[in-house]
C-alpha atoms as a PDB file:
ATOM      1  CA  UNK A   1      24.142  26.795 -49.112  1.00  0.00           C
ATOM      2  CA  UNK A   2      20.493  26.281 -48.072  1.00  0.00           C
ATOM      3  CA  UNK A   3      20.396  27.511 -44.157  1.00  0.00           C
ATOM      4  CA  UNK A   4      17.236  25.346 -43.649  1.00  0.00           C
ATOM      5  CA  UNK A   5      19.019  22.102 -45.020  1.00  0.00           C
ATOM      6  CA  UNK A   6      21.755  22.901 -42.539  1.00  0.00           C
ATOM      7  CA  UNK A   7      19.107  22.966 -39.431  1.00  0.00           C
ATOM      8  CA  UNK A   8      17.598  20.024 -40.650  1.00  0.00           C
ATOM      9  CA  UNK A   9      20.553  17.709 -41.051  1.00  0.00           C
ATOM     10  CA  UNK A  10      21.616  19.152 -37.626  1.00  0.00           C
ATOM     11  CA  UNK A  11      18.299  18.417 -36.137  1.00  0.00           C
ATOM     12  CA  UNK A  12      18.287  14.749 -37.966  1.00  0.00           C
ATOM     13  CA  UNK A  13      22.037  13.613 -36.812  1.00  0.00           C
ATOM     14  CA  UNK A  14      21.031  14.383 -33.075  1.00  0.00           C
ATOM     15  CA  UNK A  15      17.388  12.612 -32.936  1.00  0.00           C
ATOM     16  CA  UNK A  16      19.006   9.873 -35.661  1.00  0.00           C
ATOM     17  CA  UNK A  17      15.220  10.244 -37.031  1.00  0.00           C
ATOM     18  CA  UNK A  18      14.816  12.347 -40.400  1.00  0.00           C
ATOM     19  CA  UNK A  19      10.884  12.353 -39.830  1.00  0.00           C
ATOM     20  CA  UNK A  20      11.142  13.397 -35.851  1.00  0.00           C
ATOM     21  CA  UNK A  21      13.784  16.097 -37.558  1.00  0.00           C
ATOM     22  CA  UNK A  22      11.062  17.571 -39.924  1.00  0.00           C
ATOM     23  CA  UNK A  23       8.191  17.600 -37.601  1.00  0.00           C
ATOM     24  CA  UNK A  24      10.160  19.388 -35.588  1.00  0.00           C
ATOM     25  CA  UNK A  25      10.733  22.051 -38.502  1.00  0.00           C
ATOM     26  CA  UNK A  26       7.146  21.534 -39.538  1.00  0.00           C
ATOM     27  CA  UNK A  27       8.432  19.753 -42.551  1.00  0.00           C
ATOM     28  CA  UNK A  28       6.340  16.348 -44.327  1.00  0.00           C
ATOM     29  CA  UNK A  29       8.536  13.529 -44.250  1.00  0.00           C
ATOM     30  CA  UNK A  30       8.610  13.544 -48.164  1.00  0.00           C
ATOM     31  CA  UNK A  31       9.826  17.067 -47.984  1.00  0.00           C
ATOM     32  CA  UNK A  32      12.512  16.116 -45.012  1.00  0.00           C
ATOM     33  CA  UNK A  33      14.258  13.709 -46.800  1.00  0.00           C
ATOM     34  CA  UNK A  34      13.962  15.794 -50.495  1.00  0.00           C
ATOM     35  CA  UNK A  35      15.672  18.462 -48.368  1.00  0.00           C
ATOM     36  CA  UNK A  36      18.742  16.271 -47.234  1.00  0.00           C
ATOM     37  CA  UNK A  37      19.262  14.361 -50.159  1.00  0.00           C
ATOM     38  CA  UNK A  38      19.816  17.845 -51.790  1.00  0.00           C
ATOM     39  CA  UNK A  39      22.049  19.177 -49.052  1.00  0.00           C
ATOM     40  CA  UNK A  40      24.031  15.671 -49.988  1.00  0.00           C
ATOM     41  CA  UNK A  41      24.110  16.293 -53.398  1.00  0.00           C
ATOM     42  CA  UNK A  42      25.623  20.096 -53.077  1.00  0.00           C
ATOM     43  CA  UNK A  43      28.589  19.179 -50.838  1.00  0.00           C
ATOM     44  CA  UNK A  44      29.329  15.451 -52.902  1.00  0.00           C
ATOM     45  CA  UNK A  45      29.007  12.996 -49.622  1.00  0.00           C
ATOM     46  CA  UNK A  46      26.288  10.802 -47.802  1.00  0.00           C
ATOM     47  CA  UNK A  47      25.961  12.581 -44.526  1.00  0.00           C
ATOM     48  CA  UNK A  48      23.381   9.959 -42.906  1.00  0.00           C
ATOM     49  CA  UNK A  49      23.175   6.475 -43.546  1.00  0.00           C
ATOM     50  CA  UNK A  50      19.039   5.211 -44.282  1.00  0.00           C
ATOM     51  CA  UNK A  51      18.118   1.423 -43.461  1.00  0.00           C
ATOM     52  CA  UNK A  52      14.566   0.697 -43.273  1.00  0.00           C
ATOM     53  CA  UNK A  53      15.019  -0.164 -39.286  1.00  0.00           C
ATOM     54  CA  UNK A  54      17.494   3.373 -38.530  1.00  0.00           C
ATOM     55  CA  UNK A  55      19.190   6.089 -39.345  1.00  0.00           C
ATOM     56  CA  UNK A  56      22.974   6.856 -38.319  1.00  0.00           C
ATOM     57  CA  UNK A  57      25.448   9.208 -38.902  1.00  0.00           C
ATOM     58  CA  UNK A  58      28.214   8.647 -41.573  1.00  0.00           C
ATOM     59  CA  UNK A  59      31.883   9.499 -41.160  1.00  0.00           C
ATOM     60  CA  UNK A  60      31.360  12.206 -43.291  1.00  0.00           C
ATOM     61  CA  UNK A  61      28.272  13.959 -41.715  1.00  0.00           C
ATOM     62  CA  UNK A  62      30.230  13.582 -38.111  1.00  0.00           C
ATOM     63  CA  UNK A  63      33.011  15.832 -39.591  1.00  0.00           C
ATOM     64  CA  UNK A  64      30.698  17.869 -40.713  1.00  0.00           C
ATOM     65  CA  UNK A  65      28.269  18.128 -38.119  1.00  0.00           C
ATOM     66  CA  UNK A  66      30.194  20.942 -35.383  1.00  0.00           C
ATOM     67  CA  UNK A  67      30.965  23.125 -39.383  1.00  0.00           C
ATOM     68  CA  UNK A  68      27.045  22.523 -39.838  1.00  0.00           C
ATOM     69  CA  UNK A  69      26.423  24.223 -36.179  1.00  0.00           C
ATOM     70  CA  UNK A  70      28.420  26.727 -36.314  1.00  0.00           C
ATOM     71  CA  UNK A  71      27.507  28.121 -39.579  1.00  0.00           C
ATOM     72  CA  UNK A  72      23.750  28.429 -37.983  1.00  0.00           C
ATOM     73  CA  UNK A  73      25.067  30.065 -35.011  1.00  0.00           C
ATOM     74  CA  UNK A  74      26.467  32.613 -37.290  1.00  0.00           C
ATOM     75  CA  UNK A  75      23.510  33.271 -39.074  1.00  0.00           C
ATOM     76  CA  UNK A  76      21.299  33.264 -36.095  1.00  0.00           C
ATOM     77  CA  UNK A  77      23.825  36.306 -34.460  1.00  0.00           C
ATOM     78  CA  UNK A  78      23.559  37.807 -37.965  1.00  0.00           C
ATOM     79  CA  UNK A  79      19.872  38.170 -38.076  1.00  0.00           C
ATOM     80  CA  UNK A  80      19.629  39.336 -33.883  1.00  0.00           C
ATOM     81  CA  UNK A  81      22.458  41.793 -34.944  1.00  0.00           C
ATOM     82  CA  UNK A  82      19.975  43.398 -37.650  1.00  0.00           C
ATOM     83  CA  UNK A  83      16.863  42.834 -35.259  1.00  0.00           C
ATOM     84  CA  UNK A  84      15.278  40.567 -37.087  1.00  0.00           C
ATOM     85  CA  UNK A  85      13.564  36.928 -35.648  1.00  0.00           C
ATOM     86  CA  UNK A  86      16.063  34.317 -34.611  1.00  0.00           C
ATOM     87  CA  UNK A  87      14.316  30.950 -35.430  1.00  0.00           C
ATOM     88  CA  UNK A  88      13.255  28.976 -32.124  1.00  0.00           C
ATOM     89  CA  UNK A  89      15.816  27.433 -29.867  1.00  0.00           C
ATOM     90  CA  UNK A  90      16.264  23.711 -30.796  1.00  0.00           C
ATOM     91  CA  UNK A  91      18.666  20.630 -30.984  1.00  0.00           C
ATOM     92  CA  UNK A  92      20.125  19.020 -28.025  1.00  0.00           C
ATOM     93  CA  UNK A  93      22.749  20.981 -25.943  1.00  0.00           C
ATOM     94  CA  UNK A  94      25.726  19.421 -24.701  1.00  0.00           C
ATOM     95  CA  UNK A  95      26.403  20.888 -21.025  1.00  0.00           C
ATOM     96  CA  UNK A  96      28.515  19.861 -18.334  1.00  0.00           C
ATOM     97  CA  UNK A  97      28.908  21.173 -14.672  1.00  0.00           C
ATOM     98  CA  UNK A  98      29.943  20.023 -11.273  1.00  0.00           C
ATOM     99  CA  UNK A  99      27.765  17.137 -10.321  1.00  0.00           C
ATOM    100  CA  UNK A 100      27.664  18.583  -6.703  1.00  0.00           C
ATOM    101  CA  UNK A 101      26.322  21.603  -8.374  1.00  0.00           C
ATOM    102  CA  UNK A 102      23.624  20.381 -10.681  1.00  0.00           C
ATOM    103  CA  UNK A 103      22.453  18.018  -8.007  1.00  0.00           C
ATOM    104  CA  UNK A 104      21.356  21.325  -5.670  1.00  0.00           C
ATOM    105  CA  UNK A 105      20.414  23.767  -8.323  1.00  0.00           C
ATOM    106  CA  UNK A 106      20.400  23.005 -11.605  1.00  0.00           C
ATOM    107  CA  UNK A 107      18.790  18.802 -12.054  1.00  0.00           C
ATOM    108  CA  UNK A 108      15.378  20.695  -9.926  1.00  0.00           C
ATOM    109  CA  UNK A 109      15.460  23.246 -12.822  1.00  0.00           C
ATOM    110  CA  UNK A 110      15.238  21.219 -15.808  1.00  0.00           C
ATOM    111  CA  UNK A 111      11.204  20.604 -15.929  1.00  0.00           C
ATOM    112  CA  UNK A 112      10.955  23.979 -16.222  1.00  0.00           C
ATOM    113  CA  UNK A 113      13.666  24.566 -18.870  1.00  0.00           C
ATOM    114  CA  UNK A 114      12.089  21.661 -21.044  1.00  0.00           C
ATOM    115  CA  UNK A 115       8.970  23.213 -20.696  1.00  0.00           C
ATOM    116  CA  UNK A 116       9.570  26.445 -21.554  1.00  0.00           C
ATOM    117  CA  UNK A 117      11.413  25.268 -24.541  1.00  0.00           C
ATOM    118  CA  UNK A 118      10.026  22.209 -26.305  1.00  0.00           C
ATOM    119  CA  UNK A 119      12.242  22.485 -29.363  1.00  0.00           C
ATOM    120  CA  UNK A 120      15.704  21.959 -26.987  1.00  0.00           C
ATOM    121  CA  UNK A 121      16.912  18.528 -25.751  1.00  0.00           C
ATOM    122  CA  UNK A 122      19.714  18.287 -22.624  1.00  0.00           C
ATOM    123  CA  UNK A 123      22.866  15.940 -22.921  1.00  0.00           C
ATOM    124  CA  UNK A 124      24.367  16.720 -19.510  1.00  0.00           C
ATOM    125  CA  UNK A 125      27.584  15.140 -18.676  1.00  0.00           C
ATOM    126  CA  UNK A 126      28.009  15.869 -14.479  1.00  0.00           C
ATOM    127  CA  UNK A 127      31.545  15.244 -12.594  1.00  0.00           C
ATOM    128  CA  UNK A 128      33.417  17.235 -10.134  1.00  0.00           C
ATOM    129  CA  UNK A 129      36.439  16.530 -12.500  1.00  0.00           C
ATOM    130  CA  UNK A 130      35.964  19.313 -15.337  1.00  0.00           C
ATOM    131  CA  UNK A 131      35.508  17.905 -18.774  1.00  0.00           C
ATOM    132  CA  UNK A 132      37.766  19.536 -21.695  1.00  0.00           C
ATOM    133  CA  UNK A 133      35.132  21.473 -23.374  1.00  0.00           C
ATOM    134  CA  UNK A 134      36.136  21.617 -26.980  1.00  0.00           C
ATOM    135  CA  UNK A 135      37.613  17.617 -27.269  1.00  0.00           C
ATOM    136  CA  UNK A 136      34.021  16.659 -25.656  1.00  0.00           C
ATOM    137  CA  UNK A 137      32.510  19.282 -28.203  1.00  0.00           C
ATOM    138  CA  UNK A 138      30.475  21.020 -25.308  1.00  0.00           C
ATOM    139  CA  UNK A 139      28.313  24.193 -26.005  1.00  0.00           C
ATOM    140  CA  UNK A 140      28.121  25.292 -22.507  1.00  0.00           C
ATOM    141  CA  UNK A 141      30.012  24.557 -19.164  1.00  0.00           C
ATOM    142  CA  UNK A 142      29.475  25.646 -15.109  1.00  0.00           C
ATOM    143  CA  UNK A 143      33.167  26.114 -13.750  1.00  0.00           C
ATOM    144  CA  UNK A 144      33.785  26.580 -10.408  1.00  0.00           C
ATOM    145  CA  UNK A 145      37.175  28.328 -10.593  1.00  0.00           C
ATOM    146  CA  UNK A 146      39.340  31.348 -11.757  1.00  0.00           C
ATOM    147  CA  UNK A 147      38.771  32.263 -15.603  1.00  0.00           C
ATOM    148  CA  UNK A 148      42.269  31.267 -16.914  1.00  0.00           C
ATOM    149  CA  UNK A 149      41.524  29.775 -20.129  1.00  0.00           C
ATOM    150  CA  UNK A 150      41.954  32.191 -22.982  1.00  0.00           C
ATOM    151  CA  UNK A 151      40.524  29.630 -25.415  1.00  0.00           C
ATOM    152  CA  UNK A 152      37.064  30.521 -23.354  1.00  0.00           C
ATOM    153  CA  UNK A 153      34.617  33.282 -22.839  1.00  0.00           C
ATOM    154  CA  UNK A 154      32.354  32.937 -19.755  1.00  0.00           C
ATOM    155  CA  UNK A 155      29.497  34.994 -17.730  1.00  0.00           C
ATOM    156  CA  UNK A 156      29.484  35.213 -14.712  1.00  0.00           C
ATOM    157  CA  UNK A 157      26.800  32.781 -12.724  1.00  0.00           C
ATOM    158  CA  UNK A 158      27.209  33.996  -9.000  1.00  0.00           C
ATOM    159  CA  UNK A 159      30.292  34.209  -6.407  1.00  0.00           C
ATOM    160  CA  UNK A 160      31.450  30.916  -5.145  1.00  0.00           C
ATOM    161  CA  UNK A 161      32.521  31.674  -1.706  1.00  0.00           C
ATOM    162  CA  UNK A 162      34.505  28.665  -0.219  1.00  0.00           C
ATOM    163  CA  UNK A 163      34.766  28.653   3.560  1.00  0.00           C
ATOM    164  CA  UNK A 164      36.042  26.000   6.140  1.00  0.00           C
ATOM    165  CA  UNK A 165      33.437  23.654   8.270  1.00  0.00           C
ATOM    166  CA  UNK A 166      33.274  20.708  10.723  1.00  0.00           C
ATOM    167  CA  UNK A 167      30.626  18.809  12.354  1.00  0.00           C
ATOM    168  CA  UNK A 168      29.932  19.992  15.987  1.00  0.00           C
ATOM    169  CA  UNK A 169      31.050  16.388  17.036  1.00  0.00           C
ATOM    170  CA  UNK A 170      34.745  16.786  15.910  1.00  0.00           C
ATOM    171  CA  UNK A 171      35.313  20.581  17.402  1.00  0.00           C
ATOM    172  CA  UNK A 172      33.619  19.055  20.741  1.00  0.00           C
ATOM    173  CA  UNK A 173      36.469  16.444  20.773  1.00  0.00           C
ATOM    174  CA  UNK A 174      39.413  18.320  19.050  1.00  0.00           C
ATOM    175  CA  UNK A 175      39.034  21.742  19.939  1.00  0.00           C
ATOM    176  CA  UNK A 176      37.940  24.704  17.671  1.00  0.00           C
ATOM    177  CA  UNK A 177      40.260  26.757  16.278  1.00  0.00           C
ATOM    178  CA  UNK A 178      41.568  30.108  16.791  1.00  0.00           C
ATOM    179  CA  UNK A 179      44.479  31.048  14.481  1.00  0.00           C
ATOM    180  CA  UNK A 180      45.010  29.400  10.768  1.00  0.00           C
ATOM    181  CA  UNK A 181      48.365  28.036  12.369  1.00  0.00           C
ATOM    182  CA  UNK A 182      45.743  26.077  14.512  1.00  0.00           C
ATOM    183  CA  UNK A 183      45.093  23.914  11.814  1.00  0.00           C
ATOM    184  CA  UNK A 184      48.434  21.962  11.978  1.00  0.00           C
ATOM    185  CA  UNK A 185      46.950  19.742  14.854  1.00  0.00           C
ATOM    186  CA  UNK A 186      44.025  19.397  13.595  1.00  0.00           C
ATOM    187  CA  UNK A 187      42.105  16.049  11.026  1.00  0.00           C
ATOM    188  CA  UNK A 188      41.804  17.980   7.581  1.00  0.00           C
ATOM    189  CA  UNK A 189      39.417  16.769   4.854  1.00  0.00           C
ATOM    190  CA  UNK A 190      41.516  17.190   1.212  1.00  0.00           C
ATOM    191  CA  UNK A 191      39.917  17.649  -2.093  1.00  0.00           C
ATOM    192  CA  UNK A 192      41.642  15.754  -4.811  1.00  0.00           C
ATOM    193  CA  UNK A 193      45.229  16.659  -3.617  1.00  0.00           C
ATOM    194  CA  UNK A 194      47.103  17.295  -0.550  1.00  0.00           C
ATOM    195  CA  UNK A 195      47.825  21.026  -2.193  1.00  0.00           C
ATOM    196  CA  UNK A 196      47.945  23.878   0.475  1.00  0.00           C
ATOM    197  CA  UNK A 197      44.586  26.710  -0.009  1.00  0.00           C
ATOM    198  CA  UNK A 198      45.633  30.287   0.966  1.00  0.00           C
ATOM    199  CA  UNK A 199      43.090  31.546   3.204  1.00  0.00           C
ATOM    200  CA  UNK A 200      42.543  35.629   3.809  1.00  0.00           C
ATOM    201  CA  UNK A 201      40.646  37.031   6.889  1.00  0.00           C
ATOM    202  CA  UNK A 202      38.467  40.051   7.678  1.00  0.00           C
ATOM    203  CA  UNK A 203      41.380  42.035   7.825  1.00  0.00           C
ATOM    204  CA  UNK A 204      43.447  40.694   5.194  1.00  0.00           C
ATOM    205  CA  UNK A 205      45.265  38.417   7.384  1.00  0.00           C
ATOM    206  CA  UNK A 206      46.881  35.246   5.206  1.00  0.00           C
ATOM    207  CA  UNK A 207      46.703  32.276   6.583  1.00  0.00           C
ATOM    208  CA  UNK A 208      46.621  28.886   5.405  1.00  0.00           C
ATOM    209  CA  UNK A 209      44.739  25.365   4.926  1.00  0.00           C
ATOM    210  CA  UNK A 210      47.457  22.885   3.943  1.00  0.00           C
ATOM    211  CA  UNK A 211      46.788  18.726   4.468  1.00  0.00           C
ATOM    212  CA  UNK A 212      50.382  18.442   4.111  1.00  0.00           C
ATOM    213  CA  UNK A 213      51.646  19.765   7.647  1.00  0.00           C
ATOM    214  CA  UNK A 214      48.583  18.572   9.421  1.00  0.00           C
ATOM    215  CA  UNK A 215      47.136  14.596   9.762  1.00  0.00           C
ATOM    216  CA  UNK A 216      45.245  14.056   6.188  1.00  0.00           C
ATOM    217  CA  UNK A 217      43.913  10.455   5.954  1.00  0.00           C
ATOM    218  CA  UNK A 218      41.080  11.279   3.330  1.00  0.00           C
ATOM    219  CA  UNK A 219      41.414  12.390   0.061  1.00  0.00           C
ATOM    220  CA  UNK A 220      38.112  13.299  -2.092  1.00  0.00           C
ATOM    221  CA  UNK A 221      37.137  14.065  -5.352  1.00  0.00           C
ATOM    222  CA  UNK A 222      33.317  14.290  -5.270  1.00  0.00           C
ATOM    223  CA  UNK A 223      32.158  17.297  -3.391  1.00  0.00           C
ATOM    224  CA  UNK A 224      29.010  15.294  -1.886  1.00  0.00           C
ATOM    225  CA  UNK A 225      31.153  12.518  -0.461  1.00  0.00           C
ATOM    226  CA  UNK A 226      33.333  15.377   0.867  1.00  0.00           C
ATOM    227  CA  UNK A 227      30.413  17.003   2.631  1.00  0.00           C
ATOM    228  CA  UNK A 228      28.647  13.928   3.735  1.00  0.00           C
ATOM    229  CA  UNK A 229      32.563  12.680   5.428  1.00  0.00           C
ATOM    230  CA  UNK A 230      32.650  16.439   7.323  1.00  0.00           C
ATOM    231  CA  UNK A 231      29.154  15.831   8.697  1.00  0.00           C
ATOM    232  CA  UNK A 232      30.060  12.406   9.780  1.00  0.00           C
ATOM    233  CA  UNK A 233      32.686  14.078  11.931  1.00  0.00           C
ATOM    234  CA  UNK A 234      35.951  12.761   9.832  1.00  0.00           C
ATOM    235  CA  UNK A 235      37.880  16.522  10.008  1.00  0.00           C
ATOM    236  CA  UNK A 236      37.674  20.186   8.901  1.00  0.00           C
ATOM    237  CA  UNK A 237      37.298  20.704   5.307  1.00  0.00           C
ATOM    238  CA  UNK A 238      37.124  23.297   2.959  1.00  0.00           C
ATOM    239  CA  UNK A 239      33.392  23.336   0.995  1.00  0.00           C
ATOM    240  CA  UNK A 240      31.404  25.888  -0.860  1.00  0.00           C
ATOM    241  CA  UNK A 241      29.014  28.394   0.764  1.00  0.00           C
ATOM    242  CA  UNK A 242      26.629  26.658  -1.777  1.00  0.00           C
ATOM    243  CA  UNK A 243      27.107  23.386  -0.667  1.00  0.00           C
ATOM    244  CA  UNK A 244      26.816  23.940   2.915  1.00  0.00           C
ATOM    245  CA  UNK A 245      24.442  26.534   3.682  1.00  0.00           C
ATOM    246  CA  UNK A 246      21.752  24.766   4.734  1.00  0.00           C
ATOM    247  CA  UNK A 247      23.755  22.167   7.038  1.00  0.00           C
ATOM    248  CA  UNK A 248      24.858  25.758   8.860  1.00  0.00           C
ATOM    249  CA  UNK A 249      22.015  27.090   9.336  1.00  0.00           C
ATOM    250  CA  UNK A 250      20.360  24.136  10.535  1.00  0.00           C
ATOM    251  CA  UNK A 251      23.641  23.852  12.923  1.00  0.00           C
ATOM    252  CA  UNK A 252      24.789  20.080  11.428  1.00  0.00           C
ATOM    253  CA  UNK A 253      28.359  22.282  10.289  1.00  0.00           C
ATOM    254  CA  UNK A 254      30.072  24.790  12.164  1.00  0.00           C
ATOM    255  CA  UNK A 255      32.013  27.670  10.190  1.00  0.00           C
ATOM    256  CA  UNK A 256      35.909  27.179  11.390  1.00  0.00           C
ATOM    257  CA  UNK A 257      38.132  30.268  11.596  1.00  0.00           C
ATOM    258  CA  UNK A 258      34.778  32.351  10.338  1.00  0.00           C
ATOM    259  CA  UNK A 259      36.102  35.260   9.947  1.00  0.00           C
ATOM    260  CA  UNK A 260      38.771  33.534   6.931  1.00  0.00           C
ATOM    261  CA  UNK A 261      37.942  32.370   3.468  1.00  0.00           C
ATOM    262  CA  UNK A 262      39.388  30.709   0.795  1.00  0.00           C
ATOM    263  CA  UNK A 263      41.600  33.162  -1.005  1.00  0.00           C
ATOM    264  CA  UNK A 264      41.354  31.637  -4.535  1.00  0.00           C
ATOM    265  CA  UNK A 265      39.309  33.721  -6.744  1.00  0.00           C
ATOM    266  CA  UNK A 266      36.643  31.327  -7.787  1.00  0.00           C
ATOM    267  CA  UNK A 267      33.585  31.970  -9.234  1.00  0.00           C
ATOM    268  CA  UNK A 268      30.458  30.004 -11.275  1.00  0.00           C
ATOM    269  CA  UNK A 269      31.103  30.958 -14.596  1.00  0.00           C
ATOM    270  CA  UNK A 270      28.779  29.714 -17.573  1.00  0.00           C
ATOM    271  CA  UNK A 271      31.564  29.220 -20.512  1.00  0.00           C
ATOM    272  CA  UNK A 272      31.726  28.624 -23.795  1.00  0.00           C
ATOM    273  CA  UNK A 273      34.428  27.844 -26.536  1.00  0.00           C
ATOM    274  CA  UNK A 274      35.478  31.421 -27.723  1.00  0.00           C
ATOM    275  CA  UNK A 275      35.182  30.688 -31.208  1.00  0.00           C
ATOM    276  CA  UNK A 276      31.744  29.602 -31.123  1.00  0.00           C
ATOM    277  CA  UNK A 277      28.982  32.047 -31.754  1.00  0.00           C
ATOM    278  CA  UNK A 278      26.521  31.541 -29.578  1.00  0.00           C
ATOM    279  CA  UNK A 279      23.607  29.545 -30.878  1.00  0.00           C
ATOM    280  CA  UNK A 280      19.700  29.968 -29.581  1.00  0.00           C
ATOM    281  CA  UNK A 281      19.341  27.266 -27.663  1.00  0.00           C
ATOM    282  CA  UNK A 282      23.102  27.778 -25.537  1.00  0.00           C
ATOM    283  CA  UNK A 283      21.513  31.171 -25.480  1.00  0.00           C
ATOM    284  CA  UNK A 284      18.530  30.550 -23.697  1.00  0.00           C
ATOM    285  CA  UNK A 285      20.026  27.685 -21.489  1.00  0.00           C
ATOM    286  CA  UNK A 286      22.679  30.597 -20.432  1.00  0.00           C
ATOM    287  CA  UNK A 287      19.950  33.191 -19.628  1.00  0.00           C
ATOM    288  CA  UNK A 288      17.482  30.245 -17.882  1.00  0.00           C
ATOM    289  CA  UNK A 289      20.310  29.789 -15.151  1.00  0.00           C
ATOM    290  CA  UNK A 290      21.053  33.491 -14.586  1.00  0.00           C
ATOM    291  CA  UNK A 291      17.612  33.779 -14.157  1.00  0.00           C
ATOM    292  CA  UNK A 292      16.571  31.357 -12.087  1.00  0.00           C
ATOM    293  CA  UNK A 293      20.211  30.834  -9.904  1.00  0.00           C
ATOM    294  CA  UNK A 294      22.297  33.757 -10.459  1.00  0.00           C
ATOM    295  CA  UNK A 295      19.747  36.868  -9.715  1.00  0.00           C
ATOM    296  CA  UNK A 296      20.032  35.813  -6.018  1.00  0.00           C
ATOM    297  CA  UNK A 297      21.947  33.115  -4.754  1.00  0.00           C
ATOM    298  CA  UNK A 298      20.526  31.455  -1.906  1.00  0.00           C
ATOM    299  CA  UNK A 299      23.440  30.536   0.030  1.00  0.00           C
ATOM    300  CA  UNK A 300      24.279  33.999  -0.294  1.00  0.00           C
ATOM    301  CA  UNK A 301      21.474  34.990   2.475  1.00  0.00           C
ATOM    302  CA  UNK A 302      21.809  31.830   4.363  1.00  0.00           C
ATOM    303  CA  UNK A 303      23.918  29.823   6.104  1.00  0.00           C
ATOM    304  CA  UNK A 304      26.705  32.395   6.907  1.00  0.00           C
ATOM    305  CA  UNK A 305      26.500  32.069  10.876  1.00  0.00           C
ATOM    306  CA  UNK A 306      29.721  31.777  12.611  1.00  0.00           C
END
């Protein structure tokens, strides 16, 4: 099967413009549409439907579209396993991460990315409530968790150190303090659930943060809105070091029980579905981030006063 009619029909269902697809293979839009209509006529179905006014994708060529993908990604590995030139990254790339996330480090990013690589469009779906990678056909995800999904691979990003804060307001009312147990008379701040966080401390004490045996009257499940409630002085929650960094060093949140952390094993991991072979343009969205967020973490260096 012709690779190049592949790329193009891949290229043409995503811009839903067979011209825009062949300038952006360097193709005459005679030669653009003699290229699909041949693809069409080797596997026996209409994969785009033409009108003079637009183009859209049949049934057909949306079942076939991920197959289409994935049989480039598979040559493009083939040819960077013999060292020869992997075409230029293009197509849009689905990608989905923690909107708390993207809004810090990632959405400042993306001039740079686009620049950098003209041939590569972003479809970025953001929510603190993960997305299901492979029913929302994703080629790339930021997790902020434990790897537990065998139906993934991931890289590592960066740690994701989660630590407990307050405003300075609430610990001057309520107290500060001392001992995990401590917590139990204390306003706690719970993320999505009322489920208890094990916390471990410098010497491996256990300890933990549970909204269930103390007063919980707020339950989040955006990370911002959790934040922005802590610094208005509504209780102790538990956030990211990534999150909160700055608000600590500039003294608007105060590390509680700083010597503890969350004892949950998360970490920013870049994932993929493990039956995909990476494609350029996942590839170079993948080693963009590392680059740019994952060398050296910011929050790592800041924001870790007591």
């Amino acid at each position: 099967m012709d690779t190049d009619g592949l790329r193009l029909f891949v290229i043409a269902a995503e811009k839903l413009n067979i011209s825009a697809a062949g300038r952006a293979l360097g193709l005459a839009p005679a030669v653009a549409s003699g290229k699909l209509a041949k693809l069409e006529k080797t596997l026996g179905a209409d994969l785009l439907h033409r009108s003079t006014r637009k183009v859209s994708l049949s049934l057909e060529g949306a079942e076939f579209l991920p197959f289409a993908r994935e049989m480039l990604a598979q040559e493009d590995a083939g040819r960077a396993a013999l060292g020869q030139r992997v075409p230029q990254a293009t197509g849009t790339l689905r990608f989905t991460a923690p909107s708390s996330f993207a809004q810090l480090y990632i959405a400042p990013l993306l001039p740079d990315f686009l620049a950098a690589h003209p041939g590569v469009s972003l479809d970025l779906r953001l929510s603190d409530k993960p997305f299901d990678l492979i029913e929302g056909s994703f080629d790339l995800a930021l997790r902020n968790s434990a790897l537990e999904d065998t139906s993934l691979k991931g890289r590592k990003l960066a740690e994701d150190r989660r630590i407990l804060c307050a405003a300075p307001g609430y610990l001057d009312l309520h107290g500060i303090p001392q001992h995990p147990d401590d917590l139990s008379a204390h306003q706690l701040i719970a993320f999505v659930g009322r489920s208890p966080r094990p916390l471990i401390g410098p010497q491996g004490q256990e300890g933990s943060f549970d909204p269930r045996s103390a007063s919980c009257r707020l339950i989040l499940d955006d990370g911002s809105c959790q934040k922005q409630a802590t610094l208005a002085g509504a209780g102790i929650s538990v956030n990211s070091l990534w999150s909160v960094h700055d608000e600590i060093a500039q003294g608007r949140l105060v590390r509680v029980l700083p010597g503890h952390e969350v004892a949950d094993r998360s970490v920013l991991w870049l994932v993929y579905p493990k039956a995909n072979v990476l494609s350029a343009k996942v590839r170079v969205f993948m080693d963009f981030l590392l680059d740019r967020i994952g060398k050296a973490p910011v929050w790592e260096s800041r924001g870790q006063a007591p």
